[in-house]
PDB file of N, CA and C in Angstrom:
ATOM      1  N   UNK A   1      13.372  -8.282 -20.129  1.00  0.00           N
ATOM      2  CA  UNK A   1      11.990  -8.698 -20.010  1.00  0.00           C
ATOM      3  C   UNK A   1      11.173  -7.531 -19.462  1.00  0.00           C
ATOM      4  N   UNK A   2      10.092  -7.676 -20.025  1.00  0.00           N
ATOM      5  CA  UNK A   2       9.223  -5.659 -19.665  1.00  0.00           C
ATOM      6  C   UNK A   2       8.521  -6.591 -18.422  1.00  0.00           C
ATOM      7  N   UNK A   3       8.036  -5.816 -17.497  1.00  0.00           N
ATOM      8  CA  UNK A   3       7.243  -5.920 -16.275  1.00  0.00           C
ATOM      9  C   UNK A   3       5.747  -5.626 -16.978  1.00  0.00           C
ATOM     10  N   UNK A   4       5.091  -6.426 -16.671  1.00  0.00           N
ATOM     11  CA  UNK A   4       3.184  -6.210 -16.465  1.00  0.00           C
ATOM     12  C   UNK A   4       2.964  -5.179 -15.509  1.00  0.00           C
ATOM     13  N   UNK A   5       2.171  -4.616 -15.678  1.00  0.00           N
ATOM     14  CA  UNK A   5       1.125  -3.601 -14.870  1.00  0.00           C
ATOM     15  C   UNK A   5      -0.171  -3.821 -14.564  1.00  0.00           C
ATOM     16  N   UNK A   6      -0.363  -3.996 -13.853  1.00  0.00           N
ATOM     17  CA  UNK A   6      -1.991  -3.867 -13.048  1.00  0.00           C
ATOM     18  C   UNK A   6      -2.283  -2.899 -12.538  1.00  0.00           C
ATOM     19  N   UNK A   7      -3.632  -2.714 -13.037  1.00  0.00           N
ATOM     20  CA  UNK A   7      -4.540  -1.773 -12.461  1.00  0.00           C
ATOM     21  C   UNK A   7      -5.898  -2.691 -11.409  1.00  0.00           C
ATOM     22  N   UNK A   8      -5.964  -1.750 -10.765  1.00  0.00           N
ATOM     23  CA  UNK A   8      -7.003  -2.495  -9.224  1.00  0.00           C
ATOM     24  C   UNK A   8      -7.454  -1.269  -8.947  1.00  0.00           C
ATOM     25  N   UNK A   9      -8.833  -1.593  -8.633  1.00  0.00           N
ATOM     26  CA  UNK A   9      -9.681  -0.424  -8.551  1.00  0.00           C
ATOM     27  C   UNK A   9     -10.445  -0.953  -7.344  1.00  0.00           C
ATOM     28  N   UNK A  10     -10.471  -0.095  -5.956  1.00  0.00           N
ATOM     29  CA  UNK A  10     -11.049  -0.613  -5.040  1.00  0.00           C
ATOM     30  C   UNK A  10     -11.982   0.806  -4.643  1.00  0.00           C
ATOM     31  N   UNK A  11     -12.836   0.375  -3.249  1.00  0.00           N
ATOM     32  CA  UNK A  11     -13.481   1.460  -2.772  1.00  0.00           C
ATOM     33  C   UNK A  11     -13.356   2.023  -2.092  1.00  0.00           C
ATOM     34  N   UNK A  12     -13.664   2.785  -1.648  1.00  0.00           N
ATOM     35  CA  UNK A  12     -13.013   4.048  -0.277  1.00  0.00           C
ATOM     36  C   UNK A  12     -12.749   2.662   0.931  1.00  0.00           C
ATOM     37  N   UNK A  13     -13.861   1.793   1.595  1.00  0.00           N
ATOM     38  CA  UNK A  13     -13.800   0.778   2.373  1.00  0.00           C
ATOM     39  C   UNK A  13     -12.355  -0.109   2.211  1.00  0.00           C
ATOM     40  N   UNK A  14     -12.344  -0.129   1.207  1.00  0.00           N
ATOM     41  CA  UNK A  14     -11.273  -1.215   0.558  1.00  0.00           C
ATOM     42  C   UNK A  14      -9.562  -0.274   0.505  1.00  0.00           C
ATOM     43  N   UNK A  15      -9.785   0.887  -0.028  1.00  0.00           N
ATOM     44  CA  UNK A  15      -8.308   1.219   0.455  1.00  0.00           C
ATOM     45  C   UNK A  15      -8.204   1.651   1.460  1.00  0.00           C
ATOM     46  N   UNK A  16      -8.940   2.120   2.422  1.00  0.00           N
ATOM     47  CA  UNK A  16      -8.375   2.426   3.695  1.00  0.00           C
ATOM     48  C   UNK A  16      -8.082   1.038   4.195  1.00  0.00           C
ATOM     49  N   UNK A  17      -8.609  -0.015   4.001  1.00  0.00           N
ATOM     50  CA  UNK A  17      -8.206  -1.530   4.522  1.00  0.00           C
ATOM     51  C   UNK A  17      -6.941  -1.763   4.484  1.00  0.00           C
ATOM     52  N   UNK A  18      -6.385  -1.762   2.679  1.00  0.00           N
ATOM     53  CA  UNK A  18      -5.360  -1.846   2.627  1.00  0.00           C
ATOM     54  C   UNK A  18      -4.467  -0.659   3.039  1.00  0.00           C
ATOM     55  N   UNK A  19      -4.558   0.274   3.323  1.00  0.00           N
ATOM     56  CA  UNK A  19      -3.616   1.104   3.662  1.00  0.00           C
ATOM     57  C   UNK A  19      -3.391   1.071   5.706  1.00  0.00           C
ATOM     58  N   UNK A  20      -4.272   0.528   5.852  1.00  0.00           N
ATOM     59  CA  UNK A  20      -3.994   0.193   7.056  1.00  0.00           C
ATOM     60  C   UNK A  20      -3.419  -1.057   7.695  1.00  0.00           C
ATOM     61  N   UNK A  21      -3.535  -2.047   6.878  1.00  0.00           N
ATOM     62  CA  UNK A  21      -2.548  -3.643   6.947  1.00  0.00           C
ATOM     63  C   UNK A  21      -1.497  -2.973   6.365  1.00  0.00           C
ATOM     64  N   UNK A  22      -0.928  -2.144   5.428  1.00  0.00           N
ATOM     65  CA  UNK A  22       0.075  -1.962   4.767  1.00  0.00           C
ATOM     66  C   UNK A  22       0.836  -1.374   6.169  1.00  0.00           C
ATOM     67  N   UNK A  23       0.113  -0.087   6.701  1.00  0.00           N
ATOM     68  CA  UNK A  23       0.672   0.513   8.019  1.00  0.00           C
ATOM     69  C   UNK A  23       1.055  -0.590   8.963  1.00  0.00           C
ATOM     70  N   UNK A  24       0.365  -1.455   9.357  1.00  0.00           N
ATOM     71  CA  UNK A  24       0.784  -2.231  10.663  1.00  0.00           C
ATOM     72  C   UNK A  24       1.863  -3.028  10.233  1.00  0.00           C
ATOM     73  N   UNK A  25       1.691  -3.683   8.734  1.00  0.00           N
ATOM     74  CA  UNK A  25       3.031  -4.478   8.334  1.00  0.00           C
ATOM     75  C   UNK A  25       4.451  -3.366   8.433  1.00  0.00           C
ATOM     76  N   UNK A  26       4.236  -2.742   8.310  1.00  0.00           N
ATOM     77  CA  UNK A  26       4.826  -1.723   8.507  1.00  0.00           C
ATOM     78  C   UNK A  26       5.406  -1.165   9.760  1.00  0.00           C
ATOM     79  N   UNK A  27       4.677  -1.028  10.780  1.00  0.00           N
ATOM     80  CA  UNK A  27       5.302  -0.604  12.042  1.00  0.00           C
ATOM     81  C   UNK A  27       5.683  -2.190  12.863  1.00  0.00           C
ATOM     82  N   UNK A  28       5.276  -3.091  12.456  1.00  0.00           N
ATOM     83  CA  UNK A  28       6.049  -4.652  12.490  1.00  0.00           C
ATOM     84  C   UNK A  28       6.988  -4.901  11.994  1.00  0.00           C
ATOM     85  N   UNK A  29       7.734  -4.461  11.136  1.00  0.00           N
ATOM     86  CA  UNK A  29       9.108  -4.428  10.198  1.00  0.00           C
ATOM     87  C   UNK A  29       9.493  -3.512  11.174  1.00  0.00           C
ATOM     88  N   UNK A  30       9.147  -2.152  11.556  1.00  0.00           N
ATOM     89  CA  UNK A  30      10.305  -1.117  12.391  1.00  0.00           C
ATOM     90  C   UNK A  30      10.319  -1.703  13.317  1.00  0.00           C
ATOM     91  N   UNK A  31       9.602  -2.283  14.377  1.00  0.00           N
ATOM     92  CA  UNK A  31       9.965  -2.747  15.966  1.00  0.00           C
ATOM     93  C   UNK A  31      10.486  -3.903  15.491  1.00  0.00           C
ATOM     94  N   UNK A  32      10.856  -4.810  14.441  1.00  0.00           N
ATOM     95  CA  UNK A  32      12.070  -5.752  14.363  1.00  0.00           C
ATOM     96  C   UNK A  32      13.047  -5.443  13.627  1.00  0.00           C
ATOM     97  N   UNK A  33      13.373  -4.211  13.326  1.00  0.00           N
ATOM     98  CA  UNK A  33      14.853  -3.287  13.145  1.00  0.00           C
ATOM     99  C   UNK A  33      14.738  -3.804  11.737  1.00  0.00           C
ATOM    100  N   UNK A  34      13.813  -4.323  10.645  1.00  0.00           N
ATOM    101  CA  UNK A  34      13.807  -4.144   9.210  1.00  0.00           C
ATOM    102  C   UNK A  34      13.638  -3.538   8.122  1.00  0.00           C
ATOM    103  N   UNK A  35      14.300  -3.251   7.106  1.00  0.00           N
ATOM    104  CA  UNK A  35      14.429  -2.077   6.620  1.00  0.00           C
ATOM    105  C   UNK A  35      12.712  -2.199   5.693  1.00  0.00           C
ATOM    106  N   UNK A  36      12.508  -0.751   5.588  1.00  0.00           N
ATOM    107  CA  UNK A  36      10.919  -0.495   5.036  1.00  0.00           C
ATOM    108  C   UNK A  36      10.662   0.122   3.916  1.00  0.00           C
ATOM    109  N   UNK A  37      11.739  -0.071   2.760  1.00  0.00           N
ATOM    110  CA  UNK A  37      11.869   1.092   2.086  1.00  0.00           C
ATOM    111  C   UNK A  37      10.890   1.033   1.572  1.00  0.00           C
ATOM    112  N   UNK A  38      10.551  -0.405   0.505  1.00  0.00           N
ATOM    113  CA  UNK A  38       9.186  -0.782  -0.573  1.00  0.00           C
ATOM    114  C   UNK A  38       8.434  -0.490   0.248  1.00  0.00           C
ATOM    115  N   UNK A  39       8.082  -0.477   1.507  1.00  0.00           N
ATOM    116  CA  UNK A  39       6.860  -0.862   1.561  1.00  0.00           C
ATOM    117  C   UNK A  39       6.470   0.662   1.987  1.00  0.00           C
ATOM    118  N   UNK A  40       7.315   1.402   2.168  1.00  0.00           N
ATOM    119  CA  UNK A  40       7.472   2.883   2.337  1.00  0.00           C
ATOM    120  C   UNK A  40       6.613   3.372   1.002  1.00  0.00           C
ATOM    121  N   UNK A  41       6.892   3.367  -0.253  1.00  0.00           N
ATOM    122  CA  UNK A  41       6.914   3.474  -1.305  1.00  0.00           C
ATOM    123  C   UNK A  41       5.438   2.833  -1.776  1.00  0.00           C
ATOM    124  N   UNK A  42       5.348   1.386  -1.451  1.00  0.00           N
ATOM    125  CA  UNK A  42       4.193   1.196  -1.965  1.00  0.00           C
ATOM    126  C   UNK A  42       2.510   1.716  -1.036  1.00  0.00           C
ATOM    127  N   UNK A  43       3.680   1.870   0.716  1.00  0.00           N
ATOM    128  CA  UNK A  43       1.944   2.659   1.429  1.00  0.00           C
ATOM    129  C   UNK A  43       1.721   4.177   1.052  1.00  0.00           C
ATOM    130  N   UNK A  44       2.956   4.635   0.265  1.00  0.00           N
ATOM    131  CA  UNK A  44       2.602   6.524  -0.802  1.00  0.00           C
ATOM    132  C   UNK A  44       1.719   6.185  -1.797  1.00  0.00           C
ATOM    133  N   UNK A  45       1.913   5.323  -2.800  1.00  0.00           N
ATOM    134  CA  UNK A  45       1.642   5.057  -3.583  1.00  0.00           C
ATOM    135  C   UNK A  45      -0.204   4.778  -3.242  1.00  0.00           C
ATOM    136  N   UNK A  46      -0.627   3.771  -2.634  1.00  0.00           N
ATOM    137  CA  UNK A  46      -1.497   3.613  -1.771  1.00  0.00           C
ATOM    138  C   UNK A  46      -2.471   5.068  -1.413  1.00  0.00           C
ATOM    139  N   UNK A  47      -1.802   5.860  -0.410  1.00  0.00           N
ATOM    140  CA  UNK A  47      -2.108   6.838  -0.031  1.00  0.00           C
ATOM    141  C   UNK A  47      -2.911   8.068  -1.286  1.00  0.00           C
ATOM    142  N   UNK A  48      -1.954   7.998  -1.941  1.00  0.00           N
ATOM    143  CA  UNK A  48      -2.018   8.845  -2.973  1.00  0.00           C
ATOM    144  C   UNK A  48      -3.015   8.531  -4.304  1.00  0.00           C
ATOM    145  N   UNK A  49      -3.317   7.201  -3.817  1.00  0.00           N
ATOM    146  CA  UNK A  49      -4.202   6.817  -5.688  1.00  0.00           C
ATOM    147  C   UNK A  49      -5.050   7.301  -5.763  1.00  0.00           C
ATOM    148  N   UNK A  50      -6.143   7.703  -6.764  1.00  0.00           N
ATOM    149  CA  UNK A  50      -7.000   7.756  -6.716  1.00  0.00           C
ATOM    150  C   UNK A  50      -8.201   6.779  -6.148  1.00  0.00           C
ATOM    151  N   UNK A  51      -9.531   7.361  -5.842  1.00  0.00           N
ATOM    152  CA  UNK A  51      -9.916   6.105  -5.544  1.00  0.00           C
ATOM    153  C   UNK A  51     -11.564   6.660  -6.149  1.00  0.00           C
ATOM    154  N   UNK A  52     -12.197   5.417  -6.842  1.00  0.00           N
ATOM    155  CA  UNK A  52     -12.937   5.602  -7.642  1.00  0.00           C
ATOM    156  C   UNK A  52     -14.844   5.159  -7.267  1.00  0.00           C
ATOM    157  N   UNK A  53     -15.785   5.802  -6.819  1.00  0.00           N
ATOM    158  CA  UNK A  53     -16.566   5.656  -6.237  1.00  0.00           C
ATOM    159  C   UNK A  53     -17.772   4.668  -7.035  1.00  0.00           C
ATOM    160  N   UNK A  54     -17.803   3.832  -6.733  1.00  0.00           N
ATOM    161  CA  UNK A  54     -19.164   2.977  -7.570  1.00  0.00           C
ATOM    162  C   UNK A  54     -20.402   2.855  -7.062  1.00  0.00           C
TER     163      UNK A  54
END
């Protein structure tokens, strides 16, 4: 079965939002000793997108 793809286009306001809930979910998984790999992966991913000014 093929996987769907989405595209989401947010604003400078909007990904630093999410990249910062992504961070805290994030340092909430390490202080309860859980492993972070995805979410490792998806706050690069995050980090790295482009982001598109409207």
């Amino acid at each position: 079965m093929k996987k769907r793809k989405f595209k989401i286009y947010l604003t400078p306001a909007e990904n630093s939002i999410v990249i910062q809930s992504l961070n805290h979910l994030r340092n909430t998984m390490l202080r309860e000793n859980q492993d972070t790999g995805c979410l490792d992966e998806l706050l690069l991913k995050a980090m790295c997108s482009p982001v598109k000014k409207m």
